[in-house]
C-alpha atoms as a PDB file:
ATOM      1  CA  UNK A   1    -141.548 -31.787 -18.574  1.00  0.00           C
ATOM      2  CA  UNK A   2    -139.513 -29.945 -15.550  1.00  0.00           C
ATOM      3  CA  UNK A   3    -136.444 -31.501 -15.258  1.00  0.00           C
ATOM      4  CA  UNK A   4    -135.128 -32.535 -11.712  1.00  0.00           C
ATOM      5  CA  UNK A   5    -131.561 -32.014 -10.613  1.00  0.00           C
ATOM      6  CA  UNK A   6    -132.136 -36.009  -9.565  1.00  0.00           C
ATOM      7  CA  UNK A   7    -132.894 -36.809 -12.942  1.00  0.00           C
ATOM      8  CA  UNK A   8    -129.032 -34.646 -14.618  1.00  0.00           C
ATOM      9  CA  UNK A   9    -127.374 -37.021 -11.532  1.00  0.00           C
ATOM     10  CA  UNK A  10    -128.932 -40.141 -12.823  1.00  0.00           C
ATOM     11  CA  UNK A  11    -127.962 -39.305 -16.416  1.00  0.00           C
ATOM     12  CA  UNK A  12    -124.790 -38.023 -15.543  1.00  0.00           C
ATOM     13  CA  UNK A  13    -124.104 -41.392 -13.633  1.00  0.00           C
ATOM     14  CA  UNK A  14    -125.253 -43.240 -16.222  1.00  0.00           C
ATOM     15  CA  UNK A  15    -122.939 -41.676 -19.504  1.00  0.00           C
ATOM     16  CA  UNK A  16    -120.086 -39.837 -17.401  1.00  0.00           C
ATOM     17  CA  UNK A  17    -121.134 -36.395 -19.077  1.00  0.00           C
ATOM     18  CA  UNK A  18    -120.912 -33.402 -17.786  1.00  0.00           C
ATOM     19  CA  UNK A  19    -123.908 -31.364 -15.539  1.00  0.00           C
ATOM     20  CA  UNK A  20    -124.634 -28.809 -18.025  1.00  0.00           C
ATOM     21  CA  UNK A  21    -124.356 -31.473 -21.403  1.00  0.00           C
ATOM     22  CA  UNK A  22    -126.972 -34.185 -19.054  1.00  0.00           C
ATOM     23  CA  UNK A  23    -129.100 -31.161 -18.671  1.00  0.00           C
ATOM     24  CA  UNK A  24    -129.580 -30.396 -22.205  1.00  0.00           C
ATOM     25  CA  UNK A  25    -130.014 -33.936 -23.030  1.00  0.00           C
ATOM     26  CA  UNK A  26    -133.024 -33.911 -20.756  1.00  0.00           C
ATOM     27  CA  UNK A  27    -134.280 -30.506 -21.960  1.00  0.00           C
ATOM     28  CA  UNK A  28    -133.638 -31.752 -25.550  1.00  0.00           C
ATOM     29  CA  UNK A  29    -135.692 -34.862 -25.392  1.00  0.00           C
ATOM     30  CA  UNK A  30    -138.369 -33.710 -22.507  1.00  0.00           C
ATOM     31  CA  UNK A  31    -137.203 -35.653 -20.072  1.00  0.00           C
ATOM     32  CA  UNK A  32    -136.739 -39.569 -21.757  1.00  0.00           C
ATOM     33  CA  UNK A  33    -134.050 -41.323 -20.162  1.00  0.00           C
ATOM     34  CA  UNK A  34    -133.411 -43.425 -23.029  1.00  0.00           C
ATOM     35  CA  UNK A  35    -133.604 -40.478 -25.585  1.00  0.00           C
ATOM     36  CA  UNK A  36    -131.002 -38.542 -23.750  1.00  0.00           C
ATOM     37  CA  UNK A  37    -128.405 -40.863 -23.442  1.00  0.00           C
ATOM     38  CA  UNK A  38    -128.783 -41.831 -27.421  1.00  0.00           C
ATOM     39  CA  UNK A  39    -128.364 -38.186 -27.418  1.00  0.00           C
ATOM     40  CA  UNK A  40    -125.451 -37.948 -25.884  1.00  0.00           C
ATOM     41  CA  UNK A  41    -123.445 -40.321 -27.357  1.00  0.00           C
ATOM     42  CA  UNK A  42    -124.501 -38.928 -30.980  1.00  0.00           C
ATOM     43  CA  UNK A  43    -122.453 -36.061 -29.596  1.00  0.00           C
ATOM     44  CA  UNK A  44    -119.607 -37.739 -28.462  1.00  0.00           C
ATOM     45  CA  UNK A  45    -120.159 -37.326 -24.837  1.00  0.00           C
ATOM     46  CA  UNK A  46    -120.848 -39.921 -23.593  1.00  0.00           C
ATOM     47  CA  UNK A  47    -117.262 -41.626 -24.155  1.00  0.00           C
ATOM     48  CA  UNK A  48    -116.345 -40.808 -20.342  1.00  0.00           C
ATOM     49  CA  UNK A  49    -118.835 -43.459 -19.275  1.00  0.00           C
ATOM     50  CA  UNK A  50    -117.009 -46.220 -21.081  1.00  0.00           C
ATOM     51  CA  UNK A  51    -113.532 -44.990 -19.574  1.00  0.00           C
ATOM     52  CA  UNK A  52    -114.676 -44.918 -15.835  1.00  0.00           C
ATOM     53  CA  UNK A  53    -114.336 -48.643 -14.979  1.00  0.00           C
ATOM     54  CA  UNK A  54    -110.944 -48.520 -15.617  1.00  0.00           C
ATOM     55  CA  UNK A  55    -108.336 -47.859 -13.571  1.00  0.00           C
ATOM     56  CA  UNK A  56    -106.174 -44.573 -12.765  1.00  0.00           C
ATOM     57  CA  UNK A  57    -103.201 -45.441 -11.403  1.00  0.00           C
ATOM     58  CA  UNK A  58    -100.548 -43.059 -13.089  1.00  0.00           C
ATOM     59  CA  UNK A  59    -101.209 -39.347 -12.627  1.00  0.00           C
ATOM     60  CA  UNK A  60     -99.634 -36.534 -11.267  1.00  0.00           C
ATOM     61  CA  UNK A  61     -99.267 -34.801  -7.858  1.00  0.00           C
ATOM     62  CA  UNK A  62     -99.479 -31.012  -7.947  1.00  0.00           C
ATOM     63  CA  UNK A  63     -98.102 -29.103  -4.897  1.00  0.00           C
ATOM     64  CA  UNK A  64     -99.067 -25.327  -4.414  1.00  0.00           C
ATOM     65  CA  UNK A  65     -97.563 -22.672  -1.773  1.00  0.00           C
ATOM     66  CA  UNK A  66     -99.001 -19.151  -0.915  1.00  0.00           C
ATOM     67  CA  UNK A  67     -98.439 -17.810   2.230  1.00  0.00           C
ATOM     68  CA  UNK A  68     -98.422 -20.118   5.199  1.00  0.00           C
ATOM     69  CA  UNK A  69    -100.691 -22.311   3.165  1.00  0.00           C
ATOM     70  CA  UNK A  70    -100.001 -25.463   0.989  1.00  0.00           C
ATOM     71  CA  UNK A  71    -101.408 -28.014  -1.176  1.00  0.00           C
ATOM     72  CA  UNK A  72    -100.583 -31.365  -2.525  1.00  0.00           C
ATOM     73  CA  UNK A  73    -103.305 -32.554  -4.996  1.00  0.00           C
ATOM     74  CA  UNK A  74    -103.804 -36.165  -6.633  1.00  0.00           C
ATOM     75  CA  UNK A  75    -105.607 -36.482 -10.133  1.00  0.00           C
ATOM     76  CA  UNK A  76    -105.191 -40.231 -11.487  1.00  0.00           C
ATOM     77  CA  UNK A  77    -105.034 -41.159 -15.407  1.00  0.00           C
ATOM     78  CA  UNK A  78    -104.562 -44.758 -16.782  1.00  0.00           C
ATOM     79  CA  UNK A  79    -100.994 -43.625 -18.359  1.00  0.00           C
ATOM     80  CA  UNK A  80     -97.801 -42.575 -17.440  1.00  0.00           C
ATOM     81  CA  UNK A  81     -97.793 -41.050 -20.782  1.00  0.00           C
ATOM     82  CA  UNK A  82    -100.706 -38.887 -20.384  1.00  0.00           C
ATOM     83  CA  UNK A  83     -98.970 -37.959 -17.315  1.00  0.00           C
ATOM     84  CA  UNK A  84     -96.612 -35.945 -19.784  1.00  0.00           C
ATOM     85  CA  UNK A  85     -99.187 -34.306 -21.957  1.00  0.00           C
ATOM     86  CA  UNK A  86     -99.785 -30.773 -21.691  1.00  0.00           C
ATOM     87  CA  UNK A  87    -102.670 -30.117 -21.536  1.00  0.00           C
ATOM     88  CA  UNK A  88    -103.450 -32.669 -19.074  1.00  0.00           C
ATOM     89  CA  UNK A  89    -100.900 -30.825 -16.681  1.00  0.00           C
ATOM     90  CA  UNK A  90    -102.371 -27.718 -17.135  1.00  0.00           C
ATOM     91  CA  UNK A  91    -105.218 -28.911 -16.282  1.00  0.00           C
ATOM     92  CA  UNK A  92    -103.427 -30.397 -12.885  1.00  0.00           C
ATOM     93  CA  UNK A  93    -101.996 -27.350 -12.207  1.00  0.00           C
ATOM     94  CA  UNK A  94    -104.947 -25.037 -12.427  1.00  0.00           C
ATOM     95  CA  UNK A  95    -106.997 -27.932  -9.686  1.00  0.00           C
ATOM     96  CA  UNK A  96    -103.992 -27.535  -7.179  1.00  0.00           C
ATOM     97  CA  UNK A  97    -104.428 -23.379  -7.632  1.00  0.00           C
ATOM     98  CA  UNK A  98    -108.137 -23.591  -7.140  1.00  0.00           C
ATOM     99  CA  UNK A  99    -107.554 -26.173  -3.511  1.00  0.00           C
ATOM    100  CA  UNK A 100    -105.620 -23.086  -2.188  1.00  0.00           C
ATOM    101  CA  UNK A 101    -109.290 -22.037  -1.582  1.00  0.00           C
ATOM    102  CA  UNK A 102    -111.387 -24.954  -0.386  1.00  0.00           C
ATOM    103  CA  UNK A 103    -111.324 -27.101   2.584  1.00  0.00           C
ATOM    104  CA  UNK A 104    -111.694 -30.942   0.704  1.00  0.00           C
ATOM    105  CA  UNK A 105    -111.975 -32.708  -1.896  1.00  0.00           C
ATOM    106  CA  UNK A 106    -115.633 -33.196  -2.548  1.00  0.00           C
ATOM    107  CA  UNK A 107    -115.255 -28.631  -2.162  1.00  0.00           C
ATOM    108  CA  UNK A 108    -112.672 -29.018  -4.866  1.00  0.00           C
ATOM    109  CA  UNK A 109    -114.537 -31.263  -7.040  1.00  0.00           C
ATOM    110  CA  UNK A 110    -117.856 -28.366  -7.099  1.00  0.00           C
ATOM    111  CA  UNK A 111    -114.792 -25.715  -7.441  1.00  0.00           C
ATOM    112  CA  UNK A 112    -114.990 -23.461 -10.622  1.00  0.00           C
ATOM    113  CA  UNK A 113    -112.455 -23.410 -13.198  1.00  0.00           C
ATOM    114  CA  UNK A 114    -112.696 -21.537 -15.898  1.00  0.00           C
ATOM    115  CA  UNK A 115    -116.732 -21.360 -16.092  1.00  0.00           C
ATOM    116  CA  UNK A 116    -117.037 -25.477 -15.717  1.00  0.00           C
ATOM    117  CA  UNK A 117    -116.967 -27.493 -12.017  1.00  0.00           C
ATOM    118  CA  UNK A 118    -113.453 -29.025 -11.597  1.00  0.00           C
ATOM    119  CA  UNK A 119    -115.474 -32.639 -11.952  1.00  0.00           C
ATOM    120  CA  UNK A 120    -117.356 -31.467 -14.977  1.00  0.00           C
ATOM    121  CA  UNK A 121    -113.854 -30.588 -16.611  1.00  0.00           C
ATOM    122  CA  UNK A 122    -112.541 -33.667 -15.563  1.00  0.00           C
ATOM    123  CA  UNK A 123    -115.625 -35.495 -16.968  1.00  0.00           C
ATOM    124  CA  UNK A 124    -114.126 -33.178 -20.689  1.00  0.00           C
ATOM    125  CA  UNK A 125    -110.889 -33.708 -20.326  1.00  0.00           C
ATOM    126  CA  UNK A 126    -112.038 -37.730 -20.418  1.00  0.00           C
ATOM    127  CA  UNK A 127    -113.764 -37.655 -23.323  1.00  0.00           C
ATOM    128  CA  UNK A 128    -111.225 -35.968 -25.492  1.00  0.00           C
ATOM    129  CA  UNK A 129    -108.050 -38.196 -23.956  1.00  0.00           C
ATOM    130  CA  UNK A 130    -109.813 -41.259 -24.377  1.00  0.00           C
ATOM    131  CA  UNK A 131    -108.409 -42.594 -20.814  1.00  0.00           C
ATOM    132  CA  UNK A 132    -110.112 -42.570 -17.338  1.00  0.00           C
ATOM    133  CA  UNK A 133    -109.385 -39.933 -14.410  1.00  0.00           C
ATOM    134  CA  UNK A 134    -109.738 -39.307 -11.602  1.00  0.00           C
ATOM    135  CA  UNK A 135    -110.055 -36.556  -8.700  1.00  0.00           C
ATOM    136  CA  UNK A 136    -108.310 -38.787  -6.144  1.00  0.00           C
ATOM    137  CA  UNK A 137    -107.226 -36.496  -2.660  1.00  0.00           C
ATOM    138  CA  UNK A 138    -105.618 -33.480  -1.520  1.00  0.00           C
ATOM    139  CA  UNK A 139    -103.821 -32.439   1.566  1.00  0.00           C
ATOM    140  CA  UNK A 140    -103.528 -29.104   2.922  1.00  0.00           C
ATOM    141  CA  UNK A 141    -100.912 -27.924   5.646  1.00  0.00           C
ATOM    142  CA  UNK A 142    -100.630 -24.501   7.405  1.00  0.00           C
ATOM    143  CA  UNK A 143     -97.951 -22.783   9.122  1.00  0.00           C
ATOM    144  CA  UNK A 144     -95.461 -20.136   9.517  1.00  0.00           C
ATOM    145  CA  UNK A 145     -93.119 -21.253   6.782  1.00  0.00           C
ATOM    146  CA  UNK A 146     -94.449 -23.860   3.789  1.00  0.00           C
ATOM    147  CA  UNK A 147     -91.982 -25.395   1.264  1.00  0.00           C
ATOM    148  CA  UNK A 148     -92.630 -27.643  -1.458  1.00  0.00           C
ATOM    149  CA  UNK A 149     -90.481 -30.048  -3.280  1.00  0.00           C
ATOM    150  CA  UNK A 150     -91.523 -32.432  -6.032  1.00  0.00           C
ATOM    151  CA  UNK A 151     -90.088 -35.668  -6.672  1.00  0.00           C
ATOM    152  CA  UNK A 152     -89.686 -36.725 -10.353  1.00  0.00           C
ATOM    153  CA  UNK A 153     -91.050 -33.534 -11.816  1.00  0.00           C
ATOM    154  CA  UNK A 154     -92.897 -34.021 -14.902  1.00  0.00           C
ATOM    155  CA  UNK A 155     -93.152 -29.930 -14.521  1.00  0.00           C
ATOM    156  CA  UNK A 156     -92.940 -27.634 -12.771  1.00  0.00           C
ATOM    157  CA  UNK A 157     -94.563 -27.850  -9.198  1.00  0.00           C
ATOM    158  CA  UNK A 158     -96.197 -31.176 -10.720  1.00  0.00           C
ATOM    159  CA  UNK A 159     -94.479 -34.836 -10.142  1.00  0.00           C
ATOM    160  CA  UNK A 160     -94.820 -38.407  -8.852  1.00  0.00           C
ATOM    161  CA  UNK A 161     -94.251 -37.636  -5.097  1.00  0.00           C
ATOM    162  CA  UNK A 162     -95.758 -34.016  -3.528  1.00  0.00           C
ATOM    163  CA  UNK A 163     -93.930 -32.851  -0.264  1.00  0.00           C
ATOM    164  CA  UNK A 164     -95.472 -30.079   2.015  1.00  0.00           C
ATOM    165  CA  UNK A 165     -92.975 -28.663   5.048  1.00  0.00           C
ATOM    166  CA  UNK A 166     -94.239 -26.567   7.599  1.00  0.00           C
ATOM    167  CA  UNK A 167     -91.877 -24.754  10.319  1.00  0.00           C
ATOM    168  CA  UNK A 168     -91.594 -21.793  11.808  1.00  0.00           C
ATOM    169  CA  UNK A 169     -87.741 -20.303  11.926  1.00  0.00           C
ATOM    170  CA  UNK A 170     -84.813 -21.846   9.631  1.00  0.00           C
ATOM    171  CA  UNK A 171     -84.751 -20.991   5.974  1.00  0.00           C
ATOM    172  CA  UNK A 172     -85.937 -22.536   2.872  1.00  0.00           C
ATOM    173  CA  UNK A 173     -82.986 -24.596   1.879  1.00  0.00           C
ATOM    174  CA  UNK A 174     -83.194 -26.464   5.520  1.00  0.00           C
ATOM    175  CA  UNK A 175     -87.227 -26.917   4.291  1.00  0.00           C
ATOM    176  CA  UNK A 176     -85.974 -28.335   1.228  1.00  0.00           C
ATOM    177  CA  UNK A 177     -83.718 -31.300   2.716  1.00  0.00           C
ATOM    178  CA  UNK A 178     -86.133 -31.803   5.190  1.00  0.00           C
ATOM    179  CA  UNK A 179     -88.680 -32.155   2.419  1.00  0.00           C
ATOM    180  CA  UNK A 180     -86.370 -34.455   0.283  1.00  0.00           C
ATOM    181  CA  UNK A 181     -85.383 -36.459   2.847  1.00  0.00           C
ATOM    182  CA  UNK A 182     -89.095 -37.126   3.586  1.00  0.00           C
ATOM    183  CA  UNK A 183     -89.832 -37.882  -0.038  1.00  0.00           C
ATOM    184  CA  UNK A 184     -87.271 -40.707   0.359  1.00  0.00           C
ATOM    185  CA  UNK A 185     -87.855 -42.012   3.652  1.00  0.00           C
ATOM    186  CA  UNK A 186     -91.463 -41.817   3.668  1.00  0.00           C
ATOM    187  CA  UNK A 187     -92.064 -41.237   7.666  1.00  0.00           C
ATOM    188  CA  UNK A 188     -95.718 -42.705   8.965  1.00  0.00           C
ATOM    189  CA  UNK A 189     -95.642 -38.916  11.221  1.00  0.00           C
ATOM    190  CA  UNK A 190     -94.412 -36.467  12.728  1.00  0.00           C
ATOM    191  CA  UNK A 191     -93.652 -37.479  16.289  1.00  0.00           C
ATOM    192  CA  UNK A 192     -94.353 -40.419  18.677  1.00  0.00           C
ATOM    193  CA  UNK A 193     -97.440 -38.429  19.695  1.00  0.00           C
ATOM    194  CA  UNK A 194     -98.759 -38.339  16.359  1.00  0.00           C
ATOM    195  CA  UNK A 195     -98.665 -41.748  15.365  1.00  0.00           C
ATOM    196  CA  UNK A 196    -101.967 -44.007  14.651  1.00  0.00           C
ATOM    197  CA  UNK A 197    -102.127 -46.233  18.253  1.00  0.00           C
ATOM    198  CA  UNK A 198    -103.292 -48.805  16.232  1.00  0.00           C
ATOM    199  CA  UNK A 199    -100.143 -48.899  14.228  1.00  0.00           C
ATOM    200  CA  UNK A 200     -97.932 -49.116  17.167  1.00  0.00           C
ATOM    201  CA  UNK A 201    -100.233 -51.674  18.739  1.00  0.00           C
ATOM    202  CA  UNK A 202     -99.673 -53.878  15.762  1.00  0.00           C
ATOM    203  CA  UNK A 203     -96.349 -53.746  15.360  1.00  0.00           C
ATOM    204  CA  UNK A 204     -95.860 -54.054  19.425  1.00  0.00           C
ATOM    205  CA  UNK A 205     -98.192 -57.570  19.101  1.00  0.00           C
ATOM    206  CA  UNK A 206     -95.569 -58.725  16.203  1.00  0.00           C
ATOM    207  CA  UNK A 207     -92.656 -58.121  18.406  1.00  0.00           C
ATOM    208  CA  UNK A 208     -94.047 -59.866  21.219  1.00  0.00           C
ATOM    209  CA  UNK A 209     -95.030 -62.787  19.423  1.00  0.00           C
ATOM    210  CA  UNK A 210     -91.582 -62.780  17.803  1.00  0.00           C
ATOM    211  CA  UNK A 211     -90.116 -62.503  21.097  1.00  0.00           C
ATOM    212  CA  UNK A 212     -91.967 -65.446  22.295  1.00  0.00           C
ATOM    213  CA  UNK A 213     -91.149 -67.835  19.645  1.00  0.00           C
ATOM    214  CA  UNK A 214     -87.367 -67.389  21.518  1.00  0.00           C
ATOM    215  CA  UNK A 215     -88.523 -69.049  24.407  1.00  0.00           C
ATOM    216  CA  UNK A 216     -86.740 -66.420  26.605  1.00  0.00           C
ATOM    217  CA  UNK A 217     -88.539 -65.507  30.292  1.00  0.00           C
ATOM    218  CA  UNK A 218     -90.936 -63.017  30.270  1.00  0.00           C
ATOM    219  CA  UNK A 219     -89.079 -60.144  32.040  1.00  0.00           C
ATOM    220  CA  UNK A 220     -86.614 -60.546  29.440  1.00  0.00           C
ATOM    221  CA  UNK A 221     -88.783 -60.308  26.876  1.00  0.00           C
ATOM    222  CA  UNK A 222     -90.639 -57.077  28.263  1.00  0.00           C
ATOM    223  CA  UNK A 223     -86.670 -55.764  28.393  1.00  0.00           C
ATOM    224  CA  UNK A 224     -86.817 -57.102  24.178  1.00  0.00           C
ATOM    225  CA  UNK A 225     -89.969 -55.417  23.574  1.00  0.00           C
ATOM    226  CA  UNK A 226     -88.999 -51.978  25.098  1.00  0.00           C
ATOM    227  CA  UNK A 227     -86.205 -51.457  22.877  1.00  0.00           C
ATOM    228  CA  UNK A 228     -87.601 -53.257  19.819  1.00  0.00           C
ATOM    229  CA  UNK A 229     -90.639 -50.660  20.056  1.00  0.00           C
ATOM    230  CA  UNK A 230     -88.006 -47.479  20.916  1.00  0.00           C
ATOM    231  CA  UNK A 231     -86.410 -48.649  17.594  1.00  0.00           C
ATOM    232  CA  UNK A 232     -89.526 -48.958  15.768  1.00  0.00           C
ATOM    233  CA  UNK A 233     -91.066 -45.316  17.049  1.00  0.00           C
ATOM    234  CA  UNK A 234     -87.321 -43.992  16.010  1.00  0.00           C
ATOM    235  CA  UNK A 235     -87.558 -45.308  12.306  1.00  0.00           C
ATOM    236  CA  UNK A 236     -91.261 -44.203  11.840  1.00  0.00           C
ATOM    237  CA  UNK A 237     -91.146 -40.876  13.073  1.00  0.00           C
ATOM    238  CA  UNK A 238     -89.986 -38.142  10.854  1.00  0.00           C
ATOM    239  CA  UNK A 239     -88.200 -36.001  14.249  1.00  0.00           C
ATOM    240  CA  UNK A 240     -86.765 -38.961  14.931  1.00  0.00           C
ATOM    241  CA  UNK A 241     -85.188 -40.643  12.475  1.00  0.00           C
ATOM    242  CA  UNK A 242     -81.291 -39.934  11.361  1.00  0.00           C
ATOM    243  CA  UNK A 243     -81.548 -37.106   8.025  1.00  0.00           C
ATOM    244  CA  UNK A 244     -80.432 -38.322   5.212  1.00  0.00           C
ATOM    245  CA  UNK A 245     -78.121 -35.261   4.264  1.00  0.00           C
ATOM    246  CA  UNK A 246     -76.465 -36.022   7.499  1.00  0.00           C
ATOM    247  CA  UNK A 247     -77.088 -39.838   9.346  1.00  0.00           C
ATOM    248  CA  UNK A 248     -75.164 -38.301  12.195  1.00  0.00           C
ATOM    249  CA  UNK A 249     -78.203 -36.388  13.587  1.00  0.00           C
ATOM    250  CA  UNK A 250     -81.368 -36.635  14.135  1.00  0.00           C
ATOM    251  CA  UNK A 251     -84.212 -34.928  11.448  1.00  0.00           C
ATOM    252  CA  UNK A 252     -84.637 -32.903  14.561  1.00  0.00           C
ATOM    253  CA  UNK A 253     -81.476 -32.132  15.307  1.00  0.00           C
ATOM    254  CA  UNK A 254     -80.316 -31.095  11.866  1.00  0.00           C
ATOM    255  CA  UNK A 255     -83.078 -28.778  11.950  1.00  0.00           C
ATOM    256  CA  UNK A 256     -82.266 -26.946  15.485  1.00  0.00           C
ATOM    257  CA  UNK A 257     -78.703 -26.388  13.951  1.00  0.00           C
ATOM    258  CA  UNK A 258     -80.114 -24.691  11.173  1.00  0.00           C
ATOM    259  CA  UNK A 259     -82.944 -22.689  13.505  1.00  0.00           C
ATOM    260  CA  UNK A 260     -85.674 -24.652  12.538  1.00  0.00           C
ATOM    261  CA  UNK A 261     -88.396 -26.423  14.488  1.00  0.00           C
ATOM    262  CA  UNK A 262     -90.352 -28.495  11.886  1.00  0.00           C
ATOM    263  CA  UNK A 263     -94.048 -28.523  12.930  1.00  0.00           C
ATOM    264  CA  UNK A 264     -95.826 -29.916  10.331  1.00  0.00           C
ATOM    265  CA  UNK A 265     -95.377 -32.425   6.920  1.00  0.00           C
ATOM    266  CA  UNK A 266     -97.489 -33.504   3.828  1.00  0.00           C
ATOM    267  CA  UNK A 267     -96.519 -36.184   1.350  1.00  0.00           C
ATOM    268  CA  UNK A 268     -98.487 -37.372  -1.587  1.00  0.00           C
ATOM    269  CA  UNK A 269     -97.541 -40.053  -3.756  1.00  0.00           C
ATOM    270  CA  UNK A 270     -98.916 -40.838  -6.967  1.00  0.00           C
ATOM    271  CA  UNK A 271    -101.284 -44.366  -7.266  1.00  0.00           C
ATOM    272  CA  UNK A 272    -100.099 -45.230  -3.914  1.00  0.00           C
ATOM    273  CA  UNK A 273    -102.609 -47.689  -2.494  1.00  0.00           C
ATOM    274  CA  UNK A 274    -104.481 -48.414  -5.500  1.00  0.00           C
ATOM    275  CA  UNK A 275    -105.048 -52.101  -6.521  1.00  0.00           C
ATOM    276  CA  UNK A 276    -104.030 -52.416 -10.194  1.00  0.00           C
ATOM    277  CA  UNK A 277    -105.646 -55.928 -11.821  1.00  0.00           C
ATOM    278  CA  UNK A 278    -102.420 -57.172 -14.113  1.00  0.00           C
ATOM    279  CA  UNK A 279    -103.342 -58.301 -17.432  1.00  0.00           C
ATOM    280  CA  UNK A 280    -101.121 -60.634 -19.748  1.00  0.00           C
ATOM    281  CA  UNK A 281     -99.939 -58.413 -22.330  1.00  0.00           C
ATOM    282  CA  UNK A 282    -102.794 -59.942 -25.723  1.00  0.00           C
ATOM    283  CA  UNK A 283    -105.418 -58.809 -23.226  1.00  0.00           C
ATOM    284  CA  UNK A 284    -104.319 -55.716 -23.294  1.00  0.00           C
ATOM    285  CA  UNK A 285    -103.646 -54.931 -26.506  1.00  0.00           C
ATOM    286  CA  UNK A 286    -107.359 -56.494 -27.068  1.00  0.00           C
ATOM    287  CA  UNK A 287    -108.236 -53.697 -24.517  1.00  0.00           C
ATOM    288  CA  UNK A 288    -106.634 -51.150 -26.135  1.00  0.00           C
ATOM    289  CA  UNK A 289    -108.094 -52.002 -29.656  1.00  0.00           C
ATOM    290  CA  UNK A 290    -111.603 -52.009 -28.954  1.00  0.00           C
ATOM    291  CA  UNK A 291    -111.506 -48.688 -27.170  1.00  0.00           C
END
């Protein structure tokens, strides 16, 4: 019976194996569904299907720099303490290499590594950790001058927070405290022109309906709002806002002294925005125990 590339996605889907292990379940039992997943878990490999509900919330962020070029990749486990294995982070570092050279994350996913698609090794590297994984983003920024700096390095280049710094003059160690100071602060962009409108239309609507609980005149109010929303662009804008190695200037200011004109910022953190469903502690240790 031929087998379809629909019919490895199904099975893959279905177990959590790998592309070239569903194939040869297939081949193995001409095609039967059924037969090829029995097959599969007889191997062992399988176990990544029972892991994939679960969720990744710990993880590391790898950050990369060659040339004008850098990337800040996010790969999820369960664990803080597979965070720390080794192998796990080798395994982080070698994605972050390989995003130097593709343009997203569903390119990085179908990327090679080592003879295996980064998912496919992922898909492995499940099955013999016994926790779930996952590919979760990466960032790339461009420009004349990239640093890096890593938060809470597990290793190195790998940590919980990934910073990416692109600007054209200044120096590395100005790239660095810029980079710091944005792993701290956390700015929602660059500039004023940069920000989401619908951000600052939200938070304008919350200032005006705070304003108008006062019961102050309108033209008043408009005067409140104006300065509220200066305040607001000044605290979420990285150019803006006063840097931390020095509260006396500006992030852009600090940078001019030092020759710099920052053009440019990444930062990854790791499991931010994911949902994670508490459980009382007996659940979990139930969890854990049946595997």
């Amino acid at each position: 019976m031929a087998i379809t590339a629909a019919m490895v996605k199904e099975l893959r889907e279905s177990t959590g194996a790998g592309m070239m292990d569903a194939k040869k379940a297939l081949v193995e039992n001409n095609g039967d569904m059924e037969a090829a997943v029995d097959w599969l878990r007889t191997k062992g490999l399988a176990k990544a299907a029972k892991k994939s509900g679960r969720t990744a919330a710990e993880g590391l962020v790898a950050v990369v720099v060659e040339g004008g070029k850098g990337v800040a990749v996010e790969v999820n486990s369960e664990t803080d303490f597979v965070a720390k294995n080794g192998d796990f982070q080798d395994m982080v570092g070698k994605i972050a290499a390989a995003a130097l050279a593709v343009g997203d994350i569903e390119a990085l996913a179908a990327a090679d590594l080592g003879g295996k698609s980064v998912a496919d090794t992922l898909t492995d590297k499940i099955a013999t950790i016994g926790e779930n994984m996952s590919l979760r983003r990466m960032a790339t920024l461009e420009g004349e001058t990239v640093v890096s700096y890593v938060h809470n390095a597990a290793t190195a280049g790998m940590g919980k927070i990934g910073v990416l710094v692109a600007m054209t003059g200044g120096d590395e160690a100005i790239g660095k405290q810029v980079a710091m100071h944005i792993a701290a602060v956390n700015p929602a962009a660059l500039s004023e022109a940069d920000l989401d409108a619908s951000i600052v239309e939200k938070e304008k609507q919350v200032q005006i309906d705070i304003a108008r609980e006062s019961g102050k005149p309108e033209q008043v109010i408009e005067k409140m709002i104006e300065g509220r929303m200066k305040k607001f662009v000044a605290e979420a804008t990285l150019l803006n806002q006063q840097f931390v190695v020095n509260p006396d200037l500006t992030v852009e200011a600090a940078a001019k002294e030092a020759g710099a004109t920052i053009t440019g910022f990444v930062r990854v953190e790791v499991g931010e925005g994911i949902e994670v469903e508490k459980e009382d502690f007996a659940a979990e240790v139930a969890k854990a125990a049946q595997g």
